[in-house]
N, C-alpha and C. Protein backbone atom coordinates (compact mmCIF):
# COMPACT_ATOMS: atom_id res chain seq x y z
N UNK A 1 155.24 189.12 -10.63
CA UNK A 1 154.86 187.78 -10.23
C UNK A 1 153.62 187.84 -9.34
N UNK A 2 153.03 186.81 -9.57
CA UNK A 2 151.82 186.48 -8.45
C UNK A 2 152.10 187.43 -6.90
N UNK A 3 153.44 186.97 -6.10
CA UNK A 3 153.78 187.16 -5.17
C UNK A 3 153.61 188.69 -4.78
N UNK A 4 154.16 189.02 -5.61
CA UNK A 4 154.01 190.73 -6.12
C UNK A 4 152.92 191.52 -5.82
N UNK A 5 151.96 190.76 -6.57
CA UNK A 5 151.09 191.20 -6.85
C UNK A 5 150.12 191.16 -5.75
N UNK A 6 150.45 190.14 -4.79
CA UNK A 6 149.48 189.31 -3.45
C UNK A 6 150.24 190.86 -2.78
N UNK A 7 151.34 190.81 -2.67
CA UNK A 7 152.04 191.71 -1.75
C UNK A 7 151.46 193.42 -1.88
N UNK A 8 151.49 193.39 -3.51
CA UNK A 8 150.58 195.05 -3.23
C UNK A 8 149.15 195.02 -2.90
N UNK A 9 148.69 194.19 -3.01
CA UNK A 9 147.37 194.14 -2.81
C UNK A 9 146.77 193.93 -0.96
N UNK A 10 148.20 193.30 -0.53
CA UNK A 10 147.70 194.08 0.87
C UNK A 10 148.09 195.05 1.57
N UNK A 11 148.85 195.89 1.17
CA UNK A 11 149.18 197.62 0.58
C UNK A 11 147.86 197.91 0.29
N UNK A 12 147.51 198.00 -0.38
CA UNK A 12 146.61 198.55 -0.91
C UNK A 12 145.13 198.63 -0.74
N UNK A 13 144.84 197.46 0.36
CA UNK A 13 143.31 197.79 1.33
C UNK A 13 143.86 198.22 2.42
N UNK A 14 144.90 198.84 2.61
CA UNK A 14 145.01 199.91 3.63
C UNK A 14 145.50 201.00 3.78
N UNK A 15 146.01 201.50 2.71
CA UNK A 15 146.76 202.76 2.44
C UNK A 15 146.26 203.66 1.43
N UNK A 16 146.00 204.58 1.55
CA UNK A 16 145.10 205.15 -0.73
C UNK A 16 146.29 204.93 -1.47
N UNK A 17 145.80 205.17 -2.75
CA UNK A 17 146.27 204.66 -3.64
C UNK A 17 148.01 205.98 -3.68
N UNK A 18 147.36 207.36 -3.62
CA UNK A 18 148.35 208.13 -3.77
C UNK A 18 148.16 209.12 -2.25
N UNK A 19 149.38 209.48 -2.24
CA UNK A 19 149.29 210.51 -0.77
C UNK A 19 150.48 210.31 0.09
N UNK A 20 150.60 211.40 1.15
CA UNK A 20 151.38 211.41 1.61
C UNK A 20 152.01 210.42 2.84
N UNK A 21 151.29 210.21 3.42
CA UNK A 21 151.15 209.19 3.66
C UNK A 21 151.90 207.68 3.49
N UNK A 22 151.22 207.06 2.14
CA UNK A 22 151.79 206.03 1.43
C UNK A 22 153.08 206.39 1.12
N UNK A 23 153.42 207.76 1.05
CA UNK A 23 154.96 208.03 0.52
C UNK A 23 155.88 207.55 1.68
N UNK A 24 155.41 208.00 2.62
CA UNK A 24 156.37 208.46 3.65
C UNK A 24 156.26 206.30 4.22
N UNK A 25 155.69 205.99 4.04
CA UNK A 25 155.16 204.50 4.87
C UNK A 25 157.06 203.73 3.87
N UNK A 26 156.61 203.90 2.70
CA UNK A 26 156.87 203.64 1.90
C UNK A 26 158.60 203.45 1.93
N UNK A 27 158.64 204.83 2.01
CA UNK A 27 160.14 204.81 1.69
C UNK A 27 160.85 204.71 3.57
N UNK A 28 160.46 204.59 4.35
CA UNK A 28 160.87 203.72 5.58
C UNK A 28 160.89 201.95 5.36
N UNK A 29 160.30 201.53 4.84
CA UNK A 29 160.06 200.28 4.39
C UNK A 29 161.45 199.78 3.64
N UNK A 30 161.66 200.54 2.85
CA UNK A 30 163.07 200.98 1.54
C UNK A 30 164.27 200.97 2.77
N UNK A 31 164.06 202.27 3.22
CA UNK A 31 165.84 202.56 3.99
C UNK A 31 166.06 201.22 5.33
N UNK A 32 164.85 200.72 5.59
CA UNK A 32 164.64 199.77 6.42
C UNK A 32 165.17 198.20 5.44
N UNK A 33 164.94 197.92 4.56
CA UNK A 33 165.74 196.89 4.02
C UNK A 33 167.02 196.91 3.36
N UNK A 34 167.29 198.55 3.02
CA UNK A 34 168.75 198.28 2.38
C UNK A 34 169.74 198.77 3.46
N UNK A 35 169.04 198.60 5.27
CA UNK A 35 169.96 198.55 5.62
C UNK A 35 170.07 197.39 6.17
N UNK A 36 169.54 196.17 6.24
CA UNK A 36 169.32 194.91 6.44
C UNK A 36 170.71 194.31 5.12
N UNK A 37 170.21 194.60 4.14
CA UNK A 37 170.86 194.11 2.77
C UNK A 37 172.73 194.32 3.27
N UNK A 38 172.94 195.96 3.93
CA UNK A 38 174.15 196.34 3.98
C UNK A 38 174.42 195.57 5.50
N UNK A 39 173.86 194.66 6.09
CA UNK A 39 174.88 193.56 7.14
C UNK A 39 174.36 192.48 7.52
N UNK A 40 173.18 191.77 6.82
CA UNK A 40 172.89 190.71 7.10
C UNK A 40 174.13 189.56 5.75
N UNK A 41 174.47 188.31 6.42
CA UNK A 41 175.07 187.78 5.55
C UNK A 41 174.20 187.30 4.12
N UNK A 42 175.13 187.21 2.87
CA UNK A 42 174.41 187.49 1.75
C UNK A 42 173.52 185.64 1.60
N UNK A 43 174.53 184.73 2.43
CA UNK A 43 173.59 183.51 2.18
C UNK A 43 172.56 183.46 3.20
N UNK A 44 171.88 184.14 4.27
CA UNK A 44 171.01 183.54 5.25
C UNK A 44 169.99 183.49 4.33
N UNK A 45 168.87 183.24 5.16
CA UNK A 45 167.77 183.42 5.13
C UNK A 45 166.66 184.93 5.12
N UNK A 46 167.63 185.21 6.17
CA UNK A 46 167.10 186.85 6.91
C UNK A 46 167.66 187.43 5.22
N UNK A 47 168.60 187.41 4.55
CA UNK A 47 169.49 188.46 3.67
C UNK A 47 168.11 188.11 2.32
N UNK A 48 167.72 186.84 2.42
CA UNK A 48 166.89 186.32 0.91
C UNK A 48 165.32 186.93 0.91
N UNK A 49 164.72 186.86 2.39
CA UNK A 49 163.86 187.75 2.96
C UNK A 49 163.79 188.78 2.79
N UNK A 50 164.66 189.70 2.93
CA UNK A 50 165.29 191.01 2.58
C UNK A 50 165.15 191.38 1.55
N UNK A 51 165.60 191.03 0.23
CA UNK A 51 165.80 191.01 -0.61
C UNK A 51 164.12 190.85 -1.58
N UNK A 52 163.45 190.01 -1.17
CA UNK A 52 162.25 189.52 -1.28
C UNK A 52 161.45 190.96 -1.04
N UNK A 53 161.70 191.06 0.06
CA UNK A 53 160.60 192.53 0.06
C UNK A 53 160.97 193.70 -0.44
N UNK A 54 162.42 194.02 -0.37
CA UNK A 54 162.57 195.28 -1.38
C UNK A 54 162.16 194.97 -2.72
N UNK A 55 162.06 193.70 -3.29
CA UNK A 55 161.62 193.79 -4.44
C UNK A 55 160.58 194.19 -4.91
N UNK A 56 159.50 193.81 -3.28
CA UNK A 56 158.16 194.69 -3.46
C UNK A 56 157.51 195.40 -3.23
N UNK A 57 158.85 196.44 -2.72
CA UNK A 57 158.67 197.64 -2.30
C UNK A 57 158.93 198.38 -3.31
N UNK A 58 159.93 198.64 -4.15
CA UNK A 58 160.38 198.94 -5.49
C UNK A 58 159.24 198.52 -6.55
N UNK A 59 158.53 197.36 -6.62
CA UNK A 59 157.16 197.51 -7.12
C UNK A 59 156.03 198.52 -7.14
N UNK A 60 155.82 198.40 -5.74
CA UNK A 60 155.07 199.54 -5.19
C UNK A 60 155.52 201.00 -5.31
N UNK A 61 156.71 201.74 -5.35
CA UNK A 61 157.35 202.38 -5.39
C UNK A 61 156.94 202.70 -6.68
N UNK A 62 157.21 201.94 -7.75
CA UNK A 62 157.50 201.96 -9.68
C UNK A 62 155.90 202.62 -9.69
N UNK A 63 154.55 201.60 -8.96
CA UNK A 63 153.69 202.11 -9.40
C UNK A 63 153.20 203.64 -8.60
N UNK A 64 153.53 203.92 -7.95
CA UNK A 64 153.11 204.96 -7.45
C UNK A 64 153.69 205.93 -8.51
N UNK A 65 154.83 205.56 -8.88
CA UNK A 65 155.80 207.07 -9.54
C UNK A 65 154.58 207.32 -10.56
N UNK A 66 154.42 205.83 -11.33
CA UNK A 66 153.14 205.78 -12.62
C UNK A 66 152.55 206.87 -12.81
N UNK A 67 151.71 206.33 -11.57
CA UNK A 67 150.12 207.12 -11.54
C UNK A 67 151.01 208.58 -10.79
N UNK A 68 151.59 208.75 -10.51
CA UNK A 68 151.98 210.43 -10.04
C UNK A 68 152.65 211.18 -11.83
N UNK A 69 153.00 210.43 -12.31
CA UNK A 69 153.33 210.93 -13.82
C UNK A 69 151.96 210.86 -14.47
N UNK A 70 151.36 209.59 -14.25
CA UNK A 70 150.05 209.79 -15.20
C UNK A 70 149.39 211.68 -14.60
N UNK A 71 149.15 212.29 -12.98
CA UNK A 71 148.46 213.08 -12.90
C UNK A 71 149.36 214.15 -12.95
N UNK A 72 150.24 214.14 -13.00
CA UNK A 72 151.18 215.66 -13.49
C UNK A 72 151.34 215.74 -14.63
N UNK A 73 150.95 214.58 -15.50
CA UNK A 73 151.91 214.88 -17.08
C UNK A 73 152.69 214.90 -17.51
N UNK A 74 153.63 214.56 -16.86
CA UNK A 74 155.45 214.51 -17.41
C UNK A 74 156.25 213.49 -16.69
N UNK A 75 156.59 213.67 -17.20
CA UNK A 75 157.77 212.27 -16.68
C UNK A 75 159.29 212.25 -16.38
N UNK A 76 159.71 213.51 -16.48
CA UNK A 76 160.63 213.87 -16.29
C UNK A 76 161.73 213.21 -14.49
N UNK A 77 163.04 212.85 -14.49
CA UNK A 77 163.24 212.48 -13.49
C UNK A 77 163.40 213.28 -12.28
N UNK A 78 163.04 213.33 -10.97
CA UNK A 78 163.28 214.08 -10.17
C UNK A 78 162.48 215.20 -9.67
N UNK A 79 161.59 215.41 -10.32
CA UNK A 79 160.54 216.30 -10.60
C UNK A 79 159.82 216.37 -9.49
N UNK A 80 158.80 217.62 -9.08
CA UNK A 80 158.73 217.76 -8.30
C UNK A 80 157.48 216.31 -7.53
N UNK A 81 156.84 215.48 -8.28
CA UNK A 81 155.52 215.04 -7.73
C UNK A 81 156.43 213.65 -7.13
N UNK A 82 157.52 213.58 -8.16
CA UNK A 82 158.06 211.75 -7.80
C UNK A 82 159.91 212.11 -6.81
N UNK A 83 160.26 212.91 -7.30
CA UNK A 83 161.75 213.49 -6.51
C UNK A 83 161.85 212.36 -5.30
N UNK A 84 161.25 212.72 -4.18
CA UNK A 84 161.33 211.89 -3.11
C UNK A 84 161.45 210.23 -3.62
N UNK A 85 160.72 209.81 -4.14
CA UNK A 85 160.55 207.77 -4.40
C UNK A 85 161.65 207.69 -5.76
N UNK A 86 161.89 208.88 -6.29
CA UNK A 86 163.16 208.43 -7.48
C UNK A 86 164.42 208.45 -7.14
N UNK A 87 164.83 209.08 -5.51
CA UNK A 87 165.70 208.99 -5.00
C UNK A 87 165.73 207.58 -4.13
N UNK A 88 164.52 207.44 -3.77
CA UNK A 88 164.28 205.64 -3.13
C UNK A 88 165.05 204.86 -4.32
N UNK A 89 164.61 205.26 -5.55
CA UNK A 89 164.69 204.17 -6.69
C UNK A 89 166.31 203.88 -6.76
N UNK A 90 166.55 204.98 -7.13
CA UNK A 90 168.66 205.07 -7.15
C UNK A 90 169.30 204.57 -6.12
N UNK A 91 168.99 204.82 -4.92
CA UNK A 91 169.57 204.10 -3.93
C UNK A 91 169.42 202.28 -3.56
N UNK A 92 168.14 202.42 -4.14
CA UNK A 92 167.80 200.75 -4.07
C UNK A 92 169.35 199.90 -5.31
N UNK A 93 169.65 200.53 -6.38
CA UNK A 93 170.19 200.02 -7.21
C UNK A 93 171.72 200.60 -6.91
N UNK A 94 171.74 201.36 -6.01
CA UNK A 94 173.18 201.61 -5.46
C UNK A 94 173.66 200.47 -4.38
N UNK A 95 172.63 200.06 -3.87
CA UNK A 95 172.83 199.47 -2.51
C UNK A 95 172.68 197.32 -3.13
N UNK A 96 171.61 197.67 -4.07
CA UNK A 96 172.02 196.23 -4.70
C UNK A 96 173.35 195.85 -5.65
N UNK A 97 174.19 196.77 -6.71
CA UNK A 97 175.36 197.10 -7.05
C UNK A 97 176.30 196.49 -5.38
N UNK A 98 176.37 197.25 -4.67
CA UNK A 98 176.84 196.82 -3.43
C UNK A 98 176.69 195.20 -2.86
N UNK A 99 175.13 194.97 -2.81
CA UNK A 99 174.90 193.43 -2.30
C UNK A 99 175.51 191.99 -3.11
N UNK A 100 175.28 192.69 -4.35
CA UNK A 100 176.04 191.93 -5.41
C UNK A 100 177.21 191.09 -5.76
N UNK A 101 177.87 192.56 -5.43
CA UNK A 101 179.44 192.07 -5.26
C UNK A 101 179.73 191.42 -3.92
N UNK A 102 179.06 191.79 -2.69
CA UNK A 102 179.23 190.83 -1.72
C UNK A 102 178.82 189.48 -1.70
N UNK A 103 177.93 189.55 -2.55
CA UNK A 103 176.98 187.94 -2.87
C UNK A 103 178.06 187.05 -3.81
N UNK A 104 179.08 187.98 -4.80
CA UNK A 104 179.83 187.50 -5.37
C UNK A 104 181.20 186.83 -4.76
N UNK A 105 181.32 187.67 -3.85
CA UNK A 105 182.31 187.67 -2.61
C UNK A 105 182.57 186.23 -2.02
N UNK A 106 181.22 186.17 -1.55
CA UNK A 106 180.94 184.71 -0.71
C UNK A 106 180.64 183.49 -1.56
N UNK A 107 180.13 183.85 -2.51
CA UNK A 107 180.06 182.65 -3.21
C UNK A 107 181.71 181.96 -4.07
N UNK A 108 182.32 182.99 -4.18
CA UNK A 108 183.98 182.61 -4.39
C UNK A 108 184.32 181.77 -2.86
N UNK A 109 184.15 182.83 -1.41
CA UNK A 109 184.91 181.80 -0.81
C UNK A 109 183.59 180.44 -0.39
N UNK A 110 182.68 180.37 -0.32
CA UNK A 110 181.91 178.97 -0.44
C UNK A 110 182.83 177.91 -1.30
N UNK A 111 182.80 178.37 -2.68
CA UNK A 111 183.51 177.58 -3.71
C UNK A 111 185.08 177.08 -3.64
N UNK A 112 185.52 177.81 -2.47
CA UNK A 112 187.00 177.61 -3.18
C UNK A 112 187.62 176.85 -1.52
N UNK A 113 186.79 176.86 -0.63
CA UNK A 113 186.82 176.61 0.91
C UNK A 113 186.73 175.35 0.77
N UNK A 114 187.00 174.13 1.62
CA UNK A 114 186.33 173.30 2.20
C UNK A 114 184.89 173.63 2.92
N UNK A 115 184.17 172.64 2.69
CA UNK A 115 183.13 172.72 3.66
C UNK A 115 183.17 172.66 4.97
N UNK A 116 184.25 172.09 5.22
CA UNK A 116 184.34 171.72 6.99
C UNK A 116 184.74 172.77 7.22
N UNK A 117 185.74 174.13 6.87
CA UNK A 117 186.01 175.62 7.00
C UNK A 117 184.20 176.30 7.61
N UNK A 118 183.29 175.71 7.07
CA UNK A 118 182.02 176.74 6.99
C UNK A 118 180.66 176.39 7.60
N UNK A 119 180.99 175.10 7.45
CA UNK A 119 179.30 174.48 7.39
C UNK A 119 179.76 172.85 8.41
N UNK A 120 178.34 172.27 8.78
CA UNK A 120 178.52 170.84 9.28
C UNK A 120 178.62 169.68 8.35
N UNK A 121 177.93 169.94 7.43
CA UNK A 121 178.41 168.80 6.55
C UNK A 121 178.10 169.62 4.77
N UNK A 122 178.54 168.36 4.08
CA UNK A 122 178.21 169.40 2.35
C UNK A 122 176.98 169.55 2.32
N UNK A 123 175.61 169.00 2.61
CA UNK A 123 174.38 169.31 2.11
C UNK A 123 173.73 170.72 2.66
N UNK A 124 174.93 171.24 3.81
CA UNK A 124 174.69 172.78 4.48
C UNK A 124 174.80 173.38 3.23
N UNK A 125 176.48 172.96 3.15
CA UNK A 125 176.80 174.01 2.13
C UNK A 125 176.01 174.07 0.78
N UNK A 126 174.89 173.47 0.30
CA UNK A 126 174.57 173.08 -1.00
C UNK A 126 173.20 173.99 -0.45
N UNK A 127 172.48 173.94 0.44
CA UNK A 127 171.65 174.35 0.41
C UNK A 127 172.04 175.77 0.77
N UNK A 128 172.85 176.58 1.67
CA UNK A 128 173.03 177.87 1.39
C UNK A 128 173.44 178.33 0.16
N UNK A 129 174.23 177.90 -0.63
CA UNK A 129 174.66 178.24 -1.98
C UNK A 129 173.48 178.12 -2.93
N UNK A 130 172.25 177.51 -2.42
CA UNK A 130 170.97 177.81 -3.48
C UNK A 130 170.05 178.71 -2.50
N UNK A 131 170.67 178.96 -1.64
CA UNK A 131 169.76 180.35 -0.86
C UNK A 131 170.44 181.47 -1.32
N UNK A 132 171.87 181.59 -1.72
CA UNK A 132 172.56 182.42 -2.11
C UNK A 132 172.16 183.35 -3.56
N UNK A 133 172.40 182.19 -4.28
CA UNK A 133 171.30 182.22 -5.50
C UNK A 133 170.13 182.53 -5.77
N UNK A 134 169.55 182.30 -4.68
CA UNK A 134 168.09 182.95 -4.99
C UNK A 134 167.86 184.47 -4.69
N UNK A 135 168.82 184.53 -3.45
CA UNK A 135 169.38 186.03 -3.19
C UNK A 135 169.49 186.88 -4.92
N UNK A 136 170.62 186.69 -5.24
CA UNK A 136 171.25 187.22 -6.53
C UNK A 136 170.16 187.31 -7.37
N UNK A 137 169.00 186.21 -7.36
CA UNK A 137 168.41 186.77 -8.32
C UNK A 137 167.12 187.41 -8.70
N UNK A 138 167.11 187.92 -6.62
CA UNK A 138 166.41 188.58 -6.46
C UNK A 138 166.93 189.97 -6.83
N UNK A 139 167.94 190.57 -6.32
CA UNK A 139 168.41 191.60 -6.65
C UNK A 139 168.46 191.74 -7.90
N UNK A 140 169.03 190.95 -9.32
CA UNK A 140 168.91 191.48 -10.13
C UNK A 140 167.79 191.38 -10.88
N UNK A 141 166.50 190.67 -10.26
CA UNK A 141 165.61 191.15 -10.73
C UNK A 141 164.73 192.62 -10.23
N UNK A 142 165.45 192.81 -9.10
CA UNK A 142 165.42 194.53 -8.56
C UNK A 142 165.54 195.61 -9.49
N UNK A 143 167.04 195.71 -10.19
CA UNK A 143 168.19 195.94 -10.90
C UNK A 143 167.16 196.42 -12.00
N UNK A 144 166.41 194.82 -13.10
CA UNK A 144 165.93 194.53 -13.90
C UNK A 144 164.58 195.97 -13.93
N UNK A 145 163.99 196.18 -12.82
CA UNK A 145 162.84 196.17 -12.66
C UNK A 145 162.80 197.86 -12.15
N UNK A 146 164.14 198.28 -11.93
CA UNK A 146 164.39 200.00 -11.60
C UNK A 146 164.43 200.05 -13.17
N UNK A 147 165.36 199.59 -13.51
CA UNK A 147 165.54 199.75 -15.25
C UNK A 147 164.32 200.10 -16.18
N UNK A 148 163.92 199.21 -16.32
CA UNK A 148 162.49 198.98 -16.94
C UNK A 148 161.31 199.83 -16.78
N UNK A 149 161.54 200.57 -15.47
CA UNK A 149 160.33 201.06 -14.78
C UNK A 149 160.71 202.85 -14.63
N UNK A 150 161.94 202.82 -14.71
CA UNK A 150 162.97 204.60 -14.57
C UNK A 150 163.83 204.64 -14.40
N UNK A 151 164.00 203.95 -15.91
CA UNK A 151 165.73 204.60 -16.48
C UNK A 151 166.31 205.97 -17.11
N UNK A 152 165.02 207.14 -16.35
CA UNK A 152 165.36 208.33 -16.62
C UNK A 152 165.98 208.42 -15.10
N UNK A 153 165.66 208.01 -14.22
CA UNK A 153 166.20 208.31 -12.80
C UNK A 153 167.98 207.87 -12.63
N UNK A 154 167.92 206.00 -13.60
CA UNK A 154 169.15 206.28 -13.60
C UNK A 154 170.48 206.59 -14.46
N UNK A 155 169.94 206.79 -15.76
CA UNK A 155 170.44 207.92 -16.56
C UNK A 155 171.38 209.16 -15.83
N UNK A 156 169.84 210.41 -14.89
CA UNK A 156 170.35 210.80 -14.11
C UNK A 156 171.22 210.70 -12.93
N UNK A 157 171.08 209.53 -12.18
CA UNK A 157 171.89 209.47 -11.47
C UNK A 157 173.41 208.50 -11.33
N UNK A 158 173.60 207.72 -12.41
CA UNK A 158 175.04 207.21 -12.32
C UNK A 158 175.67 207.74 -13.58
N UNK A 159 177.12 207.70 -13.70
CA UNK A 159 178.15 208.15 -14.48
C UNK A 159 177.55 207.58 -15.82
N UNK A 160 177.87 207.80 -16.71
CA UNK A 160 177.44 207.80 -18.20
C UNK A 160 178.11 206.65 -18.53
N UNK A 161 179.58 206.27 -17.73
CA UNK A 161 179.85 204.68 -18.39
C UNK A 161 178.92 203.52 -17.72
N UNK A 162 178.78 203.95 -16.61
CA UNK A 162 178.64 202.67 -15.62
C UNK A 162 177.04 202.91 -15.95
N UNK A 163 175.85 203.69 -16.74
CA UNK A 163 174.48 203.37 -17.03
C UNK A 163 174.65 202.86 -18.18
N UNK A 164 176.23 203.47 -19.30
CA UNK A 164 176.01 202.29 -20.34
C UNK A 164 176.13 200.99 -20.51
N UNK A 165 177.37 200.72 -19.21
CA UNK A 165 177.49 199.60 -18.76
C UNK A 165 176.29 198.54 -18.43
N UNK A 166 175.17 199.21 -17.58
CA UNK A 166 174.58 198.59 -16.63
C UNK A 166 173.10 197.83 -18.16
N UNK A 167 172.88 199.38 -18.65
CA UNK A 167 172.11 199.13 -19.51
C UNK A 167 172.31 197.97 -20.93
N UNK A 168 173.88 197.78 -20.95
CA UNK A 168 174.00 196.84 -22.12
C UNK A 168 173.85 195.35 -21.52
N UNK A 169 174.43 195.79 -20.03
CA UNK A 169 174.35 194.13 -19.28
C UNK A 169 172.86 193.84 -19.46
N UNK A 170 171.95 194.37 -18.51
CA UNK A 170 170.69 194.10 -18.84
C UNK A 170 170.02 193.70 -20.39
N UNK A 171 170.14 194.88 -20.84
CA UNK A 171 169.67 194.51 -22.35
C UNK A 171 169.98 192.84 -23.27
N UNK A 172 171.20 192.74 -22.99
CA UNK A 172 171.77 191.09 -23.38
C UNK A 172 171.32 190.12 -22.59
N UNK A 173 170.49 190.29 -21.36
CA UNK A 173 170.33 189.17 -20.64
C UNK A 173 169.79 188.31 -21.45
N UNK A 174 170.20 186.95 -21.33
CA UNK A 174 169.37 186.06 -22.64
C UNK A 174 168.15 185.61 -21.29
N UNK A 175 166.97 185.20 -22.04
CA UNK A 175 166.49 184.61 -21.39
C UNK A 175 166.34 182.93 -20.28
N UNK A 176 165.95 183.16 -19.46
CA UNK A 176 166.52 181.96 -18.49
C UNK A 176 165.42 180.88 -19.10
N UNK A 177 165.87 179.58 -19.03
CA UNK A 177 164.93 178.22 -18.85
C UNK A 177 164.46 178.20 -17.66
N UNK A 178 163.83 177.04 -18.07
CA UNK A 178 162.93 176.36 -15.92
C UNK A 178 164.00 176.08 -15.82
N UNK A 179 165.24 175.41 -16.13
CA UNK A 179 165.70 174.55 -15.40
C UNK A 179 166.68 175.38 -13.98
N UNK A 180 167.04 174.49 -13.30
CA UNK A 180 168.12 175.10 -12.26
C UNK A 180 169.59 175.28 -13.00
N UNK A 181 169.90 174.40 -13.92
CA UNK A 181 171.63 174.98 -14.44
C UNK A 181 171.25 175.80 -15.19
N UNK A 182 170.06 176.38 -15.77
CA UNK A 182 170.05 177.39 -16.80
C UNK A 182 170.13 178.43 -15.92
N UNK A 183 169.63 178.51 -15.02
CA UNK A 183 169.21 179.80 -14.21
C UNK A 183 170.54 180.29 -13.81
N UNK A 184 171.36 179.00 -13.04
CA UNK A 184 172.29 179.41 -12.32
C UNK A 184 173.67 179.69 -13.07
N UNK A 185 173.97 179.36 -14.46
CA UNK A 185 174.85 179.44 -15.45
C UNK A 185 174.30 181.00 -15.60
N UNK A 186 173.05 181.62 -15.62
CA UNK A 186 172.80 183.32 -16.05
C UNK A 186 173.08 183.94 -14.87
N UNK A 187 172.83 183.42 -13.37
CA UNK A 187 172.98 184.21 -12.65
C UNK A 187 174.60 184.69 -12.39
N UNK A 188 175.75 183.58 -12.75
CA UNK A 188 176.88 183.61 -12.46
C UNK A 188 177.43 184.53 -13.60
N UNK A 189 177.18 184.37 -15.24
CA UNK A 189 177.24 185.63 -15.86
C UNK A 189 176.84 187.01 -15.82
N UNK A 190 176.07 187.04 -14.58
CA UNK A 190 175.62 188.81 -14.55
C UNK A 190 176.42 188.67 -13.23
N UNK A 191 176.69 188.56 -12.37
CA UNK A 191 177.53 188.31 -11.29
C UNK A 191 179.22 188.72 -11.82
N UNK A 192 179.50 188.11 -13.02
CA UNK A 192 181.03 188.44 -13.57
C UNK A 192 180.72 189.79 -14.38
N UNK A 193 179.35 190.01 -14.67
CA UNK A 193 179.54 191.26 -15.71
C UNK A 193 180.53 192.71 -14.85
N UNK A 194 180.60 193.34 -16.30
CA UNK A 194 181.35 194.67 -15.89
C UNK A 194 180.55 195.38 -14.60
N UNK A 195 179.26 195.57 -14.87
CA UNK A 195 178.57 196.67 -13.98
C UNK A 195 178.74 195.98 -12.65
N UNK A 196 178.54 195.04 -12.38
CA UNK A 196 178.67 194.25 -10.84
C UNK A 196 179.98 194.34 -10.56
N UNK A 197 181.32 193.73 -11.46
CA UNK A 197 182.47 193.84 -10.89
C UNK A 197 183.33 194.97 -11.07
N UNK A 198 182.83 196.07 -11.86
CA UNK A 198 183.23 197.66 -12.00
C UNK A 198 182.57 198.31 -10.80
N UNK A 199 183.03 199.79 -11.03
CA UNK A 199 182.23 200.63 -10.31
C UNK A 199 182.37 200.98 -8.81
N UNK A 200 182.85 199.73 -8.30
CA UNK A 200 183.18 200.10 -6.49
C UNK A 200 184.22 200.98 -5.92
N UNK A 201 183.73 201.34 -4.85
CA UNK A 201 184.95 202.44 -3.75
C UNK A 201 185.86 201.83 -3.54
């Protein structure tokens, strides 16, 4: 997205393109939001924020691995040039797997609560439950976007059901409309899928 793209680009008049450096900036940025993700609540503001920038950190992340495969030649996962940011990558999608189901969590008890249990009046509750949402679909466009970008990393790193799992969920995503019930009718089906409600400790 635009946003994305605004976001690496001011990365990028200040850091080189490859180096050590940018690595190390990088993946503090990473362990710094998924530990935000693991206790901020999943409807604030602070949690949608959160969520917002790992997405474009994991951007930044995807392209660096790029151009470090474009100058080694291989692509292999784990290897020695990308090892460090492909372990960023797995954990980002371990820790959203995690946010998920908590996002799923709360949005059951939102739904099934009174409002006066939670909030001051219903238009609280209406507007966190579309902050909630936007949460969710930030992460799984996280999810979307480790996939797409090194699914040799997670090949390697989750169990062989739960990447076939993860990979068939993705793969079926139908595509979303503009509208808001389209969006939010897809976000609540990847929310019930196996890989989100499988898999936990």
């Amino acid at each position: 997205s635009d946003s994305q793209l605004h976001g690496l680009t001011l990365v990028r008049s200040t850091e080189p393109r490859l180096g050590q450096s940018q690595g190390t900036l990088l993946a503090s940025l990473i362990r710094l939001s998924l530990v935000l993700l693991s206790y901020l609540e999943p409807s604030s503001v602070k949690f949608l924020q959160a969520s917002s920038r790992l997405r474009c950190f994991l951007h930044w992340a995807l392209e660096i691995v790029r151009e470090s495969v474009a100058l080694g030649g291989y692509s292999q996962a784990f290897n020695e040039l990308t090892a460090p940011l492909d372990r960023m990558v797995l954990a980002v999608v371990l820790h959203c797997h995690r946010a998920l189901s908590r996002c799923s969590t709360v949005l059951v008890e939102m739904e099934s609560s009174p409002w006066q249990k939670y909030f001051p009046d219903v238009e609280a509750r209406e507007k966190s439950q579309r902050r909630l949402f936007r949460s969710i679909l930030e992460l799984r466009e996280i999810v979307h976007a480790a996939y797409k970008g090194r699914d040799d990393v997670l090949r390697a790193g989750l169990s062989i059901e739960a990447h076939e799992v993860l990979a068939r969920c993705l793969d079926e995503l139908a595509a979303s409309d503009d509208t808001l019930s389209s969006k939010e009718k897809s976000l609540r089906t990847f929310l019930a899928n196996d890989w989100v409600t499988g898999f936990l400790d």
